[in-house]
PDB file of N, CA and C in Angstrom:
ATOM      1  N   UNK A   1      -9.434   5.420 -13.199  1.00  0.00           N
ATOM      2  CA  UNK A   1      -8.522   5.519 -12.085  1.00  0.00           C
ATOM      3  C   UNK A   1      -8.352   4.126 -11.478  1.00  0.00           C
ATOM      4  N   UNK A   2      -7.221   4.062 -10.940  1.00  0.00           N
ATOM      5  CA  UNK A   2      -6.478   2.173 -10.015  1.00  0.00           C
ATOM      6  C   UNK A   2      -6.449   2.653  -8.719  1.00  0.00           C
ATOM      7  N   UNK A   3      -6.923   2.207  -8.161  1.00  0.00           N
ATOM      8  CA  UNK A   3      -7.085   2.182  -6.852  1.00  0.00           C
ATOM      9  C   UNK A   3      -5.881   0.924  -6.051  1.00  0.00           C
ATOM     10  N   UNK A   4      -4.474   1.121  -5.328  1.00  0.00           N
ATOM     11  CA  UNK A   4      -3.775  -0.004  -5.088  1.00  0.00           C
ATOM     12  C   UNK A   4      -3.912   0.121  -3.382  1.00  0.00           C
ATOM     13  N   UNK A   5      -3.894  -0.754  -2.431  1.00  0.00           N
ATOM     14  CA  UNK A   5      -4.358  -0.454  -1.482  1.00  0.00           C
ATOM     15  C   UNK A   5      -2.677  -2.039  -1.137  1.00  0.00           C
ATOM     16  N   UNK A   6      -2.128  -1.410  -0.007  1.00  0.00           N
ATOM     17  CA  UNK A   6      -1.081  -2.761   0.044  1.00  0.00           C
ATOM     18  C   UNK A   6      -0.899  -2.762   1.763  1.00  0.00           C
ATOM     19  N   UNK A   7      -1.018  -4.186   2.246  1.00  0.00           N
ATOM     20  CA  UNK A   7      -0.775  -4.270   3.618  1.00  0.00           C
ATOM     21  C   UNK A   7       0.666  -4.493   3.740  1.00  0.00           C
ATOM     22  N   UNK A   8       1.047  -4.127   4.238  1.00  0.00           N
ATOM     23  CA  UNK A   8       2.728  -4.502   4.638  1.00  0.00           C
ATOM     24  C   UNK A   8       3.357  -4.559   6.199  1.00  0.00           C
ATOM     25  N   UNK A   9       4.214  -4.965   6.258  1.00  0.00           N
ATOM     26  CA  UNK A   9       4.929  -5.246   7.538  1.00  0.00           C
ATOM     27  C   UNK A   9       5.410  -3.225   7.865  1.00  0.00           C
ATOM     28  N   UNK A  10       4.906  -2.990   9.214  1.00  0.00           N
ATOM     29  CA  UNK A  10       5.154  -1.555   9.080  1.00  0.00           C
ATOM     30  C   UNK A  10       6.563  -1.059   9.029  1.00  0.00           C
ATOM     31  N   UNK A  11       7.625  -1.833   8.848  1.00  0.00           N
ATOM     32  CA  UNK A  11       8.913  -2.180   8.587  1.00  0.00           C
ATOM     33  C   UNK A  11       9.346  -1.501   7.248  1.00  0.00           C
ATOM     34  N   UNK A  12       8.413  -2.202   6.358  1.00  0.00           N
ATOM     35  CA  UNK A  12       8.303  -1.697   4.919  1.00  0.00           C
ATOM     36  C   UNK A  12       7.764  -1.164   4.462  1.00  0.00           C
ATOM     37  N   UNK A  13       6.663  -0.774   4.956  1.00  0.00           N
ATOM     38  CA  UNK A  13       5.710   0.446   4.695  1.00  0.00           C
ATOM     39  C   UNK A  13       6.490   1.631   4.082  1.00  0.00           C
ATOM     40  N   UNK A  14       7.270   2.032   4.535  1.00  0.00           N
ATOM     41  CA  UNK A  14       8.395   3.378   4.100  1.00  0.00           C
ATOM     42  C   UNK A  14       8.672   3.309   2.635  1.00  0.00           C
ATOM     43  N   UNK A  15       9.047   1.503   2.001  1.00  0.00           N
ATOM     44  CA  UNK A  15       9.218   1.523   1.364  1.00  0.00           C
ATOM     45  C   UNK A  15       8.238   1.126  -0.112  1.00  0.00           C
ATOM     46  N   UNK A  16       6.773   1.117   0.629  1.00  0.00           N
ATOM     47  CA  UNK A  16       5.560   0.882  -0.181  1.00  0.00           C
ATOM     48  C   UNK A  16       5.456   2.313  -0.312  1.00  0.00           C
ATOM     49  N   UNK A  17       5.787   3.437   0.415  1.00  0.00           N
ATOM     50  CA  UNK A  17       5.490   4.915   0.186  1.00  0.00           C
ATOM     51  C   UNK A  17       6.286   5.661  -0.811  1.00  0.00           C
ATOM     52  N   UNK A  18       7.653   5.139  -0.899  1.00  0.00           N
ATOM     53  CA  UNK A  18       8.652   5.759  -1.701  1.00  0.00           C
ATOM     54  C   UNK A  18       8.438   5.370  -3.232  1.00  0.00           C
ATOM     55  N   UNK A  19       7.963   3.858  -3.239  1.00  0.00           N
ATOM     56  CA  UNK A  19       7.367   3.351  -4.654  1.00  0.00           C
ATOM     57  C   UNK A  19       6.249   4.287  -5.327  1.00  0.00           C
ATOM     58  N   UNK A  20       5.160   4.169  -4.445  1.00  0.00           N
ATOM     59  CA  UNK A  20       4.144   5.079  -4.950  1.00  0.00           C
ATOM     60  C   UNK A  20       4.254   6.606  -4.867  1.00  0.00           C
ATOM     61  N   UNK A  21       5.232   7.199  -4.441  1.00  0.00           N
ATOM     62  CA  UNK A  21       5.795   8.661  -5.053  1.00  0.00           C
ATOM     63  C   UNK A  21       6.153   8.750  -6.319  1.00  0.00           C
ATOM     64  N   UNK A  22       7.447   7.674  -6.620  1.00  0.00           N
ATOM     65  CA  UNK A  22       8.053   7.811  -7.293  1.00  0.00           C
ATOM     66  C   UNK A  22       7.664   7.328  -8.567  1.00  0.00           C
ATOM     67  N   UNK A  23       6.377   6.570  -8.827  1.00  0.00           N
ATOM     68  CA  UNK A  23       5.071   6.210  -9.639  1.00  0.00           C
ATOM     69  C   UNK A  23       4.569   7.300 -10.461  1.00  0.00           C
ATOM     70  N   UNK A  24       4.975   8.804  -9.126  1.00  0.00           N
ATOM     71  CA  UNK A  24       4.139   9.889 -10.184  1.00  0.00           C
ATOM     72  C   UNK A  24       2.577   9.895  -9.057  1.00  0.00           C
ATOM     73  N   UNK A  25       2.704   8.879  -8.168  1.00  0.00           N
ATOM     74  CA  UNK A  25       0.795   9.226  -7.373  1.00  0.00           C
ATOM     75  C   UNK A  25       1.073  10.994  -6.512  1.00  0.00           C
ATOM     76  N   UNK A  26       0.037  11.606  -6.317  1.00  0.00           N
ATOM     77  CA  UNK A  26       0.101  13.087  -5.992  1.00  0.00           C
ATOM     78  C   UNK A  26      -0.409  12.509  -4.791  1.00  0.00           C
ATOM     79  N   UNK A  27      -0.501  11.591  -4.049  1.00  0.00           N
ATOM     80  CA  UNK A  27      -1.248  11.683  -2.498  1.00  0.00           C
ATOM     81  C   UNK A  27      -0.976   9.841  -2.053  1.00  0.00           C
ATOM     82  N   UNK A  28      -1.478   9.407  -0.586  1.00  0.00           N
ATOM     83  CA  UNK A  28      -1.280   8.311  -0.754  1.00  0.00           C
ATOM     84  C   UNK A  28      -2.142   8.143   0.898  1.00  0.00           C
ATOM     85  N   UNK A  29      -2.777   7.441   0.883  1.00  0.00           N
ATOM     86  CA  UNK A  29      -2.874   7.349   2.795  1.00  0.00           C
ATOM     87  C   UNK A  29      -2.414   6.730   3.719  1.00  0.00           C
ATOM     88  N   UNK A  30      -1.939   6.391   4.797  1.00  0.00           N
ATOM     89  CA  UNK A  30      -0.726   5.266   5.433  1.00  0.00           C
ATOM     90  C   UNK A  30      -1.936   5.144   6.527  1.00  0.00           C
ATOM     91  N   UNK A  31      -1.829   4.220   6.965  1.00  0.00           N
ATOM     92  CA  UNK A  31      -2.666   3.685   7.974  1.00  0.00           C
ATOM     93  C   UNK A  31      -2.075   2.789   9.243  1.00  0.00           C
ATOM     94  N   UNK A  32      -1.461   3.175   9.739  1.00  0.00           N
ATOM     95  CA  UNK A  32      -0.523   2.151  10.914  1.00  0.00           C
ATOM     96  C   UNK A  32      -1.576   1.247  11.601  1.00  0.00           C
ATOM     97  N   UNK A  33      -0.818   0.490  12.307  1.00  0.00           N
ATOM     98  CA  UNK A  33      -1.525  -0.829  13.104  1.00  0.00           C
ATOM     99  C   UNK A  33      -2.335  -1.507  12.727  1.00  0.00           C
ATOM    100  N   UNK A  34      -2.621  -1.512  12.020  1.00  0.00           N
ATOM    101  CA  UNK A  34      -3.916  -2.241  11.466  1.00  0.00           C
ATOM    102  C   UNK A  34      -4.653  -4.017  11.679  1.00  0.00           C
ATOM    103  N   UNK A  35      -5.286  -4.176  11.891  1.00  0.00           N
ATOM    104  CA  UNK A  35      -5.376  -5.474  12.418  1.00  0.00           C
ATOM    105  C   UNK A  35      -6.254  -6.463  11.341  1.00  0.00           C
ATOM    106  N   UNK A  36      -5.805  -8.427  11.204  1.00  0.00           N
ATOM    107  CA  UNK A  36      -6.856  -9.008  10.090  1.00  0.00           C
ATOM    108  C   UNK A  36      -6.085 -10.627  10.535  1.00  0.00           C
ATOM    109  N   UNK A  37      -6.840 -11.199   9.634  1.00  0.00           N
ATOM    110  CA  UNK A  37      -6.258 -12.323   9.764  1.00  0.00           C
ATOM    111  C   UNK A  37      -6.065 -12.687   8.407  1.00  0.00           C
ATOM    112  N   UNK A  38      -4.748 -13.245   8.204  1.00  0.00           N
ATOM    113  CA  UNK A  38      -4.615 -13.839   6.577  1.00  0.00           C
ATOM    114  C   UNK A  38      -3.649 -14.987   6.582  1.00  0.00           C
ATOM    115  N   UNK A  39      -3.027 -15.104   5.418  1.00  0.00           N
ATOM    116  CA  UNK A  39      -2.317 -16.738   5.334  1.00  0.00           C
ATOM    117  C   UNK A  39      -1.501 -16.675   6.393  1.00  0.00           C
ATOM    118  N   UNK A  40      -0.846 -15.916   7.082  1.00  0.00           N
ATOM    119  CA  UNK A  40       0.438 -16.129   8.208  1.00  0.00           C
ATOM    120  C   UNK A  40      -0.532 -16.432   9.850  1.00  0.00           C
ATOM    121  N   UNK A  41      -1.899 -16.398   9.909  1.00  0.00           N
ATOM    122  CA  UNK A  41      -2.711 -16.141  10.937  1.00  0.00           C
ATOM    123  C   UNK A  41      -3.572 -14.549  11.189  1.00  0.00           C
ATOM    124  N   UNK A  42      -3.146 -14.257  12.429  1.00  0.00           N
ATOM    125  CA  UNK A  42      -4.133 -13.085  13.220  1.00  0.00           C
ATOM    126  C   UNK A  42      -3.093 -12.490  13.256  1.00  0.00           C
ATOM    127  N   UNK A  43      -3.287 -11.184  13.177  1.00  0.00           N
ATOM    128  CA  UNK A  43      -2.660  -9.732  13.143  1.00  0.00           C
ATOM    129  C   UNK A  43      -2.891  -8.767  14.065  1.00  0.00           C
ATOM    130  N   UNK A  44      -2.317  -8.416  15.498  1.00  0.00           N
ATOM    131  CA  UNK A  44      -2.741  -7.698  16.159  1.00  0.00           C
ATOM    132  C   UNK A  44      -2.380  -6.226  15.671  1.00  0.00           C
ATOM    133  N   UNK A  45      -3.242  -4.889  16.056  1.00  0.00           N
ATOM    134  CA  UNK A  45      -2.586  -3.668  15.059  1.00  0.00           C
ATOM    135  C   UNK A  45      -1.883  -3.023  16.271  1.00  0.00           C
ATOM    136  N   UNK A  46      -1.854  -3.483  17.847  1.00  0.00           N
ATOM    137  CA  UNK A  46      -1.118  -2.800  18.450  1.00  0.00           C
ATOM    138  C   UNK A  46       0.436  -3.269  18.579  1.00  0.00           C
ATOM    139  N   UNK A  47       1.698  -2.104  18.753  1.00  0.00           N
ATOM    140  CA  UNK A  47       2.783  -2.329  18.600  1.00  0.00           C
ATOM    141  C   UNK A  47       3.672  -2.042  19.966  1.00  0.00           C
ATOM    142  N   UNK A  48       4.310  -3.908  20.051  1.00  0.00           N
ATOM    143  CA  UNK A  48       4.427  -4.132  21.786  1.00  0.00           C
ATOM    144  C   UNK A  48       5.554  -3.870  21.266  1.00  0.00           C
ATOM    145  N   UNK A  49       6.879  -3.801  20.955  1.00  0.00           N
ATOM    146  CA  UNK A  49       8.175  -3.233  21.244  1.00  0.00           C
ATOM    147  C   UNK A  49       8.312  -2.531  20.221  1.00  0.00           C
ATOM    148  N   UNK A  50       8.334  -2.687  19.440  1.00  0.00           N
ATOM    149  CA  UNK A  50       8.961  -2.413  17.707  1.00  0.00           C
ATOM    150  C   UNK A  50       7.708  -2.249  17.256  1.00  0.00           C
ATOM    151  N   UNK A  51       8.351  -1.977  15.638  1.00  0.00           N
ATOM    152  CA  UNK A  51       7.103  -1.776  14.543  1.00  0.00           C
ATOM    153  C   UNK A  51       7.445  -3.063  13.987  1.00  0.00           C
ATOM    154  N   UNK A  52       7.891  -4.096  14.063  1.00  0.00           N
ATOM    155  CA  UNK A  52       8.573  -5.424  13.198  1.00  0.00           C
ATOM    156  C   UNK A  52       6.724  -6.244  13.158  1.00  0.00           C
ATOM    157  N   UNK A  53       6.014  -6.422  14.349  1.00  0.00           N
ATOM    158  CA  UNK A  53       4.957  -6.788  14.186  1.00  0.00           C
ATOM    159  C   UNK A  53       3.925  -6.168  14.090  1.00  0.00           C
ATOM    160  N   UNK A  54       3.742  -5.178  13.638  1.00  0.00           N
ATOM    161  CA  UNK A  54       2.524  -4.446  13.359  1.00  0.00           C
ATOM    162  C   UNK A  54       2.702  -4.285  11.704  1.00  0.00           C
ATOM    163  N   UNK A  55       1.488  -3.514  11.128  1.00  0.00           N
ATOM    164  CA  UNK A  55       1.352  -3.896   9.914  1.00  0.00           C
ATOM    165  C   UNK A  55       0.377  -2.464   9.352  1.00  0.00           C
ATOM    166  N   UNK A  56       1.266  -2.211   8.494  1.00  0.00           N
ATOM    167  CA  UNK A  56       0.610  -0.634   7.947  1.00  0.00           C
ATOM    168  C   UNK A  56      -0.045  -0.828   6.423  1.00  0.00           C
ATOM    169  N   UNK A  57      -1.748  -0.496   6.529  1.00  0.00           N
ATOM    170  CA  UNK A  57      -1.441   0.015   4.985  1.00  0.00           C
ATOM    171  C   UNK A  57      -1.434   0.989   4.365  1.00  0.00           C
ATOM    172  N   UNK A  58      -1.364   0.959   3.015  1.00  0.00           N
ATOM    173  CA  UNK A  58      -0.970   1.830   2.405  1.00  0.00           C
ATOM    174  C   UNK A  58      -1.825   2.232   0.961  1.00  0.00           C
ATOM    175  N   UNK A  59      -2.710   3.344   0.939  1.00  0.00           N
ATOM    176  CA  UNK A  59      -3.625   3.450  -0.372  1.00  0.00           C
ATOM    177  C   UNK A  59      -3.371   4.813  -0.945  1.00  0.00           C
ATOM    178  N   UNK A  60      -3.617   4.133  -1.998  1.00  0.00           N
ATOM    179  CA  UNK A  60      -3.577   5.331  -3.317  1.00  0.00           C
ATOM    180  C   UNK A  60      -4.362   5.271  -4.661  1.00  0.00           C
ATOM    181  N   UNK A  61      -4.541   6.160  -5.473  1.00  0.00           N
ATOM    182  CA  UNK A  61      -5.205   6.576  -6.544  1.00  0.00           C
ATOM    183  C   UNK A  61      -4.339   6.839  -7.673  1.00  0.00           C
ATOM    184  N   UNK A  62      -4.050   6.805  -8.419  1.00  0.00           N
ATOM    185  CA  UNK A  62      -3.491   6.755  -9.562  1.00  0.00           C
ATOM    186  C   UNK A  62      -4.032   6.539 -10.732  1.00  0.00           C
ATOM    187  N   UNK A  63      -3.565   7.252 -12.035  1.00  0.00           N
ATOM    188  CA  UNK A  63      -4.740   7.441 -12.750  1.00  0.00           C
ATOM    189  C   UNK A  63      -4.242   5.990 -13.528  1.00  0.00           C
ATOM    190  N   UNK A  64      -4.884   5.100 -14.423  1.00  0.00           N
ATOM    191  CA  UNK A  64      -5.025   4.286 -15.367  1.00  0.00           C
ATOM    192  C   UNK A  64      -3.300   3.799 -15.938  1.00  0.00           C
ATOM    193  N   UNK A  65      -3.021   5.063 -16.410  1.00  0.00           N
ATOM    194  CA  UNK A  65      -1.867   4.939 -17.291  1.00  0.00           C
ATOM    195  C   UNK A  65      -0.438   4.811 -16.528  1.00  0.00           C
ATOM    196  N   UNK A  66      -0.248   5.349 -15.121  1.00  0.00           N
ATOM    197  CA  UNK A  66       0.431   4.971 -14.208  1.00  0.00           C
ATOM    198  C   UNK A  66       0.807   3.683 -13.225  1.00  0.00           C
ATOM    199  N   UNK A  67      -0.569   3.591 -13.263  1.00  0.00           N
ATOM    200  CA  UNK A  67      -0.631   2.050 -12.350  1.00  0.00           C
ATOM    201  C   UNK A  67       0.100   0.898 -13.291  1.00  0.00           C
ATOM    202  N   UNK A  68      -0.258   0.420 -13.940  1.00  0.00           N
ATOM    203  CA  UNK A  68       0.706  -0.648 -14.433  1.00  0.00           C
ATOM    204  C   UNK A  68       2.211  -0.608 -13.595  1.00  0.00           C
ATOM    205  N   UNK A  69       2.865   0.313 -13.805  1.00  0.00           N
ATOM    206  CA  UNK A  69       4.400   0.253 -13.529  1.00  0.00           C
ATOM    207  C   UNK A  69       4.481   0.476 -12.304  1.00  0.00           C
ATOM    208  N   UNK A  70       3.747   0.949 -11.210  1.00  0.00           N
ATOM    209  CA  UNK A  70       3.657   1.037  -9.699  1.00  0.00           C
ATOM    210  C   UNK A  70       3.007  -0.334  -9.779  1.00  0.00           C
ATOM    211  N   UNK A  71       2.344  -1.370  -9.673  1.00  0.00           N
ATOM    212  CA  UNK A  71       1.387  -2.577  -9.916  1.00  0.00           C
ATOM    213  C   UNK A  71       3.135  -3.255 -10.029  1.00  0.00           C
ATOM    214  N   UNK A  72       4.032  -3.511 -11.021  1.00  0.00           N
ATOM    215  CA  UNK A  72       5.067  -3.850 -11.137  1.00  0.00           C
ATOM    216  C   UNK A  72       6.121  -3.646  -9.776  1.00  0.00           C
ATOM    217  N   UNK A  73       5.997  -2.289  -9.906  1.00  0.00           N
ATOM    218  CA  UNK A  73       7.184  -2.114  -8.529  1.00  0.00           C
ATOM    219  C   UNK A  73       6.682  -2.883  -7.172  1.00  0.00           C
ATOM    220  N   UNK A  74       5.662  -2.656  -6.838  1.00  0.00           N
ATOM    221  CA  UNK A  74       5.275  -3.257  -5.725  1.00  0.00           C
ATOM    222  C   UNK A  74       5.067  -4.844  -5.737  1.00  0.00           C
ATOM    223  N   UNK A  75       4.633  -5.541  -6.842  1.00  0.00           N
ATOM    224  CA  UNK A  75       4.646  -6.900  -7.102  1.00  0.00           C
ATOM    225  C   UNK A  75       6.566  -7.023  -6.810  1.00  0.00           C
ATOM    226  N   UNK A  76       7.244  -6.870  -6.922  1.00  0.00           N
ATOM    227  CA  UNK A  76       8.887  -6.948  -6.748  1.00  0.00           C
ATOM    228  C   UNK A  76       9.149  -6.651  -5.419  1.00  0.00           C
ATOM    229  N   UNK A  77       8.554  -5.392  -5.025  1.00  0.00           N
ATOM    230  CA  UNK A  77       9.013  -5.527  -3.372  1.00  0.00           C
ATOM    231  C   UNK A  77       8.221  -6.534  -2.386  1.00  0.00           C
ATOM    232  N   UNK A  78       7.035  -6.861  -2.930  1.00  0.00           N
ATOM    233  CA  UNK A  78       6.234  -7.554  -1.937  1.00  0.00           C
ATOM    234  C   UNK A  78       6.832  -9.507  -2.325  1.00  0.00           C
ATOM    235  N   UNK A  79       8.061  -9.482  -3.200  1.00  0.00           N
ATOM    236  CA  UNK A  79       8.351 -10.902  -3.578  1.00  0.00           C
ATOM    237  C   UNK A  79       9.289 -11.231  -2.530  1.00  0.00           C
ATOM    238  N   UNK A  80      10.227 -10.067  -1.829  1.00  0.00           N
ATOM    239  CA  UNK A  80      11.085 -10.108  -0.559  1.00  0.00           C
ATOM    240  C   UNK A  80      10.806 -10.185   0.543  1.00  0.00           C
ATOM    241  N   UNK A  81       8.919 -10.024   0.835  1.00  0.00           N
ATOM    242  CA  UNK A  81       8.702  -9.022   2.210  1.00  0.00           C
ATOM    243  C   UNK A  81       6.819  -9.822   2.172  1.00  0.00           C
ATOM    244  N   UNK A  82       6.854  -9.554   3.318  1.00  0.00           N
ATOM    245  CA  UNK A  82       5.413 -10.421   3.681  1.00  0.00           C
ATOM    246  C   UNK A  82       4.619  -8.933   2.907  1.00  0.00           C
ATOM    247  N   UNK A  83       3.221  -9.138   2.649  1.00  0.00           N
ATOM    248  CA  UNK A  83       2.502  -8.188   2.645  1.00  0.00           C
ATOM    249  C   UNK A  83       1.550  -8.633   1.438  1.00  0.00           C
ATOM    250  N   UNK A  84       0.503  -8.061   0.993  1.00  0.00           N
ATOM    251  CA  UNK A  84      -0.738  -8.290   0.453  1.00  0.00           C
ATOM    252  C   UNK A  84      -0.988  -7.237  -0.485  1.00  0.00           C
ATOM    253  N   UNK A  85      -1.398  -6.757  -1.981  1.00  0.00           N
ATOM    254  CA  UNK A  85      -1.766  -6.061  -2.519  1.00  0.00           C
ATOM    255  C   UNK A  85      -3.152  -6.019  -3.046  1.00  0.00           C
ATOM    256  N   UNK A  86      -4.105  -5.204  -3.426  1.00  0.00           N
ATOM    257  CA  UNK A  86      -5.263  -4.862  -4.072  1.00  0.00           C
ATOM    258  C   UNK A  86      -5.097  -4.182  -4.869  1.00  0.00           C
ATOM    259  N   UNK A  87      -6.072  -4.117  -5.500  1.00  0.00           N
ATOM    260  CA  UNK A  87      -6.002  -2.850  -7.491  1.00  0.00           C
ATOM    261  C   UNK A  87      -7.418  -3.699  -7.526  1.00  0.00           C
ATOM    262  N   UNK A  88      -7.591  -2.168  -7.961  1.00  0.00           N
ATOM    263  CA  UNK A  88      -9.474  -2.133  -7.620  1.00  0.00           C
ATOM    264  C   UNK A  88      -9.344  -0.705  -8.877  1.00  0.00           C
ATOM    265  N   UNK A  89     -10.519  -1.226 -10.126  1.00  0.00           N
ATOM    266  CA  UNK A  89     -10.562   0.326 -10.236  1.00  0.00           C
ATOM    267  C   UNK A  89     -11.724   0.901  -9.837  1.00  0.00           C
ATOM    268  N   UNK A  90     -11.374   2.242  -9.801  1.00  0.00           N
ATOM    269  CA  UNK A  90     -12.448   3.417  -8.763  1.00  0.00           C
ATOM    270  C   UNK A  90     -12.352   4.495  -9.606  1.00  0.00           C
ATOM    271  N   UNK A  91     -13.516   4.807  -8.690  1.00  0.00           N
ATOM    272  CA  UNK A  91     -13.884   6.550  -9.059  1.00  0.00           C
ATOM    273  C   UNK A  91     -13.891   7.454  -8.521  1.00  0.00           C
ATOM    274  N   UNK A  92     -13.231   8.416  -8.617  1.00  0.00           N
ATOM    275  CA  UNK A  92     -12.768   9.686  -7.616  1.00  0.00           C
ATOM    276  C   UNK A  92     -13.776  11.063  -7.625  1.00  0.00           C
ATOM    277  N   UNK A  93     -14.301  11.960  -7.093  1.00  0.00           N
ATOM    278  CA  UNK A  93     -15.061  12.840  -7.253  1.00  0.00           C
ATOM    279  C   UNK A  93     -14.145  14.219  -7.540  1.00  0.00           C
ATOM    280  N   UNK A  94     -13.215  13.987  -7.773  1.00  0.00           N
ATOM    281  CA  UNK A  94     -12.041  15.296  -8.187  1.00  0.00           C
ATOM    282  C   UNK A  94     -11.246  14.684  -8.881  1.00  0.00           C
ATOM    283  N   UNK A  95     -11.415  14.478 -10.008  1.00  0.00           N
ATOM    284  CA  UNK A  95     -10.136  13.324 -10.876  1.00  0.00           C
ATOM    285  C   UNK A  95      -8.677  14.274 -11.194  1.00  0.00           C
ATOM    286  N   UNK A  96      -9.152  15.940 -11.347  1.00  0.00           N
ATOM    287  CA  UNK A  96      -7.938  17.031 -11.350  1.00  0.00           C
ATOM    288  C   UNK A  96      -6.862  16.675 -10.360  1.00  0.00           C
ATOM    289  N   UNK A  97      -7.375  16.128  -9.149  1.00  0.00           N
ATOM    290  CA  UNK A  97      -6.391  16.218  -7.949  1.00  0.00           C
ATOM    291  C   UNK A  97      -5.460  15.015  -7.904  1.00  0.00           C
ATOM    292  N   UNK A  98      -5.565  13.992  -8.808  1.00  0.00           N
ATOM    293  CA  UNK A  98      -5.010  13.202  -9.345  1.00  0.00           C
ATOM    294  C   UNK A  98      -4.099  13.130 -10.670  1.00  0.00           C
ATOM    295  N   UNK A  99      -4.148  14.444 -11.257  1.00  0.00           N
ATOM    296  CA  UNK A  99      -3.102  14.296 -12.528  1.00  0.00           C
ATOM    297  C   UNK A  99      -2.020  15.006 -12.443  1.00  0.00           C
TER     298      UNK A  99
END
């Protein structure tokens, strides 16, 4: 199993969710506000007018043979759009709930 875990501008988040549907993943977790510091600076996770500065992520499970081409889609949206990806592989304790 691939484990892809992606920070994004919560702007685009919607569209880190529609990728990994349409991948074929059966589940996904969204995580709003989230707070870190990385190449752009410090990240606060609370959201003072808008969602434009806050920052959602976004994780999922996917089995082996899927990830590649979600790994692709998201490398393409994240070439337009600030945001950070991971792929980690893992191990799930229900691998059924994943196929």
């Amino acid at each position: 199993m691939t484990k892809i875990e992606v920070v994004a501008r919560t702007v685009d988040a919607d569209a880190v969710r529609r990728q990994v549907v349409a991948a074929g993943a059966t589940g996904y977790t969204s995580l709003p506000a989230v707070t870190g510091l990385g190449h752009h600076g410090a990240h606060e996770g609370r959201q003072l007018f808008n969602d434009r500065d806050a920052l959602t992520l976004v994780i999922t499970v996917v089995p082996d043979d899927r990830a590649d081409d979600l790994i692709e889609g998201l490398r393409s949206l994240l070439e337009h759009t600030a945001g950070v990806m991971f792929v980690s592989d893992t191990y799930v304790s229900r691998p059924h709930y994943f196929r």
